[in-house]
C-alpha atoms as a PDB file:
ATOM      1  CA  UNK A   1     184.556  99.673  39.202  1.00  0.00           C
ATOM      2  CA  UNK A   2     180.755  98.886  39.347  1.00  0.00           C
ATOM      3  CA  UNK A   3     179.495 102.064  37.494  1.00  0.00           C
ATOM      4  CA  UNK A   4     182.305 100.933  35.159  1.00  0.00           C
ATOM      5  CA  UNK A   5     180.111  97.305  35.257  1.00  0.00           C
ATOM      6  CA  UNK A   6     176.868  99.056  34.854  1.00  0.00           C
ATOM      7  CA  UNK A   7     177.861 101.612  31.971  1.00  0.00           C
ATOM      8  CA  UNK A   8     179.613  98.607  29.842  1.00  0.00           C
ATOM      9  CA  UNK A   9     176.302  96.424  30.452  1.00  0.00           C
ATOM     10  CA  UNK A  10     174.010  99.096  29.628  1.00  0.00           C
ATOM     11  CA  UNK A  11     175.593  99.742  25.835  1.00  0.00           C
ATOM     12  CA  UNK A  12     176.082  96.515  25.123  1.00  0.00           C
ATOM     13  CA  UNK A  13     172.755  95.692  26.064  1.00  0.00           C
ATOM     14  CA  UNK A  14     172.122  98.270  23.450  1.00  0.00           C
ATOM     15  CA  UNK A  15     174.186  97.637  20.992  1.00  0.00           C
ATOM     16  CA  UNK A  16     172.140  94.075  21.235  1.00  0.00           C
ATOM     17  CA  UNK A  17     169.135  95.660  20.703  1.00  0.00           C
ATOM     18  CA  UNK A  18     170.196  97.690  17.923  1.00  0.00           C
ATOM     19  CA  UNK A  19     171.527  94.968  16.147  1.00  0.00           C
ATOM     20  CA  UNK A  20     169.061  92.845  17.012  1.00  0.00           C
ATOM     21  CA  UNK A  21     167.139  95.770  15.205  1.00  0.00           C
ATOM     22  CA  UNK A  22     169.000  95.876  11.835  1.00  0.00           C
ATOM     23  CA  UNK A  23     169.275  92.059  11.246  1.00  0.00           C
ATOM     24  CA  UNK A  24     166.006  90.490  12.777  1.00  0.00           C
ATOM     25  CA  UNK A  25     163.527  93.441  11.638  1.00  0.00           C
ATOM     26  CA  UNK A  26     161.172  93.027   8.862  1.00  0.00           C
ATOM     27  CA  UNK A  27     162.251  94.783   5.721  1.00  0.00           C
ATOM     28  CA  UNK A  28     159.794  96.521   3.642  1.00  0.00           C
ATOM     29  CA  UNK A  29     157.537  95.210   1.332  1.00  0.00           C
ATOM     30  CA  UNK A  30     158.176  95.640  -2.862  1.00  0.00           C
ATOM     31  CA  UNK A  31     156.389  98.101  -3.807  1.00  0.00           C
ATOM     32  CA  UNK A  32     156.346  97.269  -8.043  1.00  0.00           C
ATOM     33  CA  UNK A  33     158.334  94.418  -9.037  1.00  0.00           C
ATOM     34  CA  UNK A  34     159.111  94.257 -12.839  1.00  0.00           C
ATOM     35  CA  UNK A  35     160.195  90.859 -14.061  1.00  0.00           C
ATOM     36  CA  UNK A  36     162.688  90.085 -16.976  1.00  0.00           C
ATOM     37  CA  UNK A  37     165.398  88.199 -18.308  1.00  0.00           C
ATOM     38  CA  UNK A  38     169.111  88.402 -18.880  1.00  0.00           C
ATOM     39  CA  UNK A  39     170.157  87.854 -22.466  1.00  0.00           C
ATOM     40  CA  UNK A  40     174.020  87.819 -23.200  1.00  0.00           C
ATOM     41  CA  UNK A  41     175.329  87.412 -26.798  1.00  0.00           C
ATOM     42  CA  UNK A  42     178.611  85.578 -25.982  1.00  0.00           C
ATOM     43  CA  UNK A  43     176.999  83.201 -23.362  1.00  0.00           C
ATOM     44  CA  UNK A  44     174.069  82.081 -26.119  1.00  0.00           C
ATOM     45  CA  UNK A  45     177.412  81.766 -29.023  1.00  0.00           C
ATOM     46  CA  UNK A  46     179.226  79.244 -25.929  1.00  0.00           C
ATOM     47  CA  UNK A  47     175.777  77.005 -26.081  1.00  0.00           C
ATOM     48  CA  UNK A  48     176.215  76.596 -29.624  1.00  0.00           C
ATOM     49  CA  UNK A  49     172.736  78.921 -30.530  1.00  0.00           C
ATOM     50  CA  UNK A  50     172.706  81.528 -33.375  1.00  0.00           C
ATOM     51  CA  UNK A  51     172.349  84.913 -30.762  1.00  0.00           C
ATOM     52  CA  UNK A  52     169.928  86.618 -33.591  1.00  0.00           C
ATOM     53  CA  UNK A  53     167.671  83.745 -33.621  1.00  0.00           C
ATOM     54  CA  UNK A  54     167.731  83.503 -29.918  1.00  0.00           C
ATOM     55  CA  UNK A  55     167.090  87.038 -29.013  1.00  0.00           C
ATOM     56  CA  UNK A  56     164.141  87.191 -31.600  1.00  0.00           C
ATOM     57  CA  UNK A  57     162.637  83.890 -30.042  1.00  0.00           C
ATOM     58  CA  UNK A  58     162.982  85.983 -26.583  1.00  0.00           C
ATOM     59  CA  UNK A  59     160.759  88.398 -28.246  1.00  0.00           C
ATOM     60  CA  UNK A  60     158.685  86.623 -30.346  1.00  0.00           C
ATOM     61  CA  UNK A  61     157.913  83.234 -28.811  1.00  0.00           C
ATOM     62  CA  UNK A  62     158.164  84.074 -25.145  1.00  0.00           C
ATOM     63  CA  UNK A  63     156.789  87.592 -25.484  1.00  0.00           C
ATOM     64  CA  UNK A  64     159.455  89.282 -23.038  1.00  0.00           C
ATOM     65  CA  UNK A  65     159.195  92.783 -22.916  1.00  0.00           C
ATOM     66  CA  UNK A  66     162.249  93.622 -20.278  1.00  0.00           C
ATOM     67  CA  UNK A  67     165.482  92.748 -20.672  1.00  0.00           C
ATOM     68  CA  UNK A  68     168.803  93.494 -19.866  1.00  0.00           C
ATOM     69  CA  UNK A  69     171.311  93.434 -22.180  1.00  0.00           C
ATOM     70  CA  UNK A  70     174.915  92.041 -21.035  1.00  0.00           C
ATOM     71  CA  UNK A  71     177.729  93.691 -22.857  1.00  0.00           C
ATOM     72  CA  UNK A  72     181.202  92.048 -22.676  1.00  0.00           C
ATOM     73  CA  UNK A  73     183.933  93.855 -23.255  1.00  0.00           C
ATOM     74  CA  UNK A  74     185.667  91.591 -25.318  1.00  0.00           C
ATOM     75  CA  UNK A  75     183.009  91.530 -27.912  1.00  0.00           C
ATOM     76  CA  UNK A  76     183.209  95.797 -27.780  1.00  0.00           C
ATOM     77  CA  UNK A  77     186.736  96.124 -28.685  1.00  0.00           C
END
């Protein structure tokens, strides 16, 4: 029964460690980060805004060159 003890101890005390590991350890650094924005055509139409002029004042005024577009299906069909 105590090697039985000692075995049990010794992997949990690993399994501490290793999780210990995975959840406390540094991750790595960014490397590139790329800002942008989010523009979605039915979302801008709920606020009451034209979504031509506002997607042109993304480009235009603000001068945002990424952007993801956000397609809703609705709108598709």
């Amino acid at each position: 029964m105590r090697i039985f003890k000692k075995i049990l101890l010794g992997v949990l005390l690993f399994l501490l460690i290793f999780a210990g590991y995975l959840f406390i350890g540094e991750p790595p650094p960014a490397k590139e980060i790329t800002w942008g924005v989010n523009f979605s055509q039915k979302h801008t139409e709920n606020l009451g805004l034209n979504w031509r002029e506002t997607y042109l004042a993304l480009l235009d005024d603000l001068g945002v060159r990424n952007i993801k577009l956000i397609t809703h299906w609705d709108l598709i069909e």
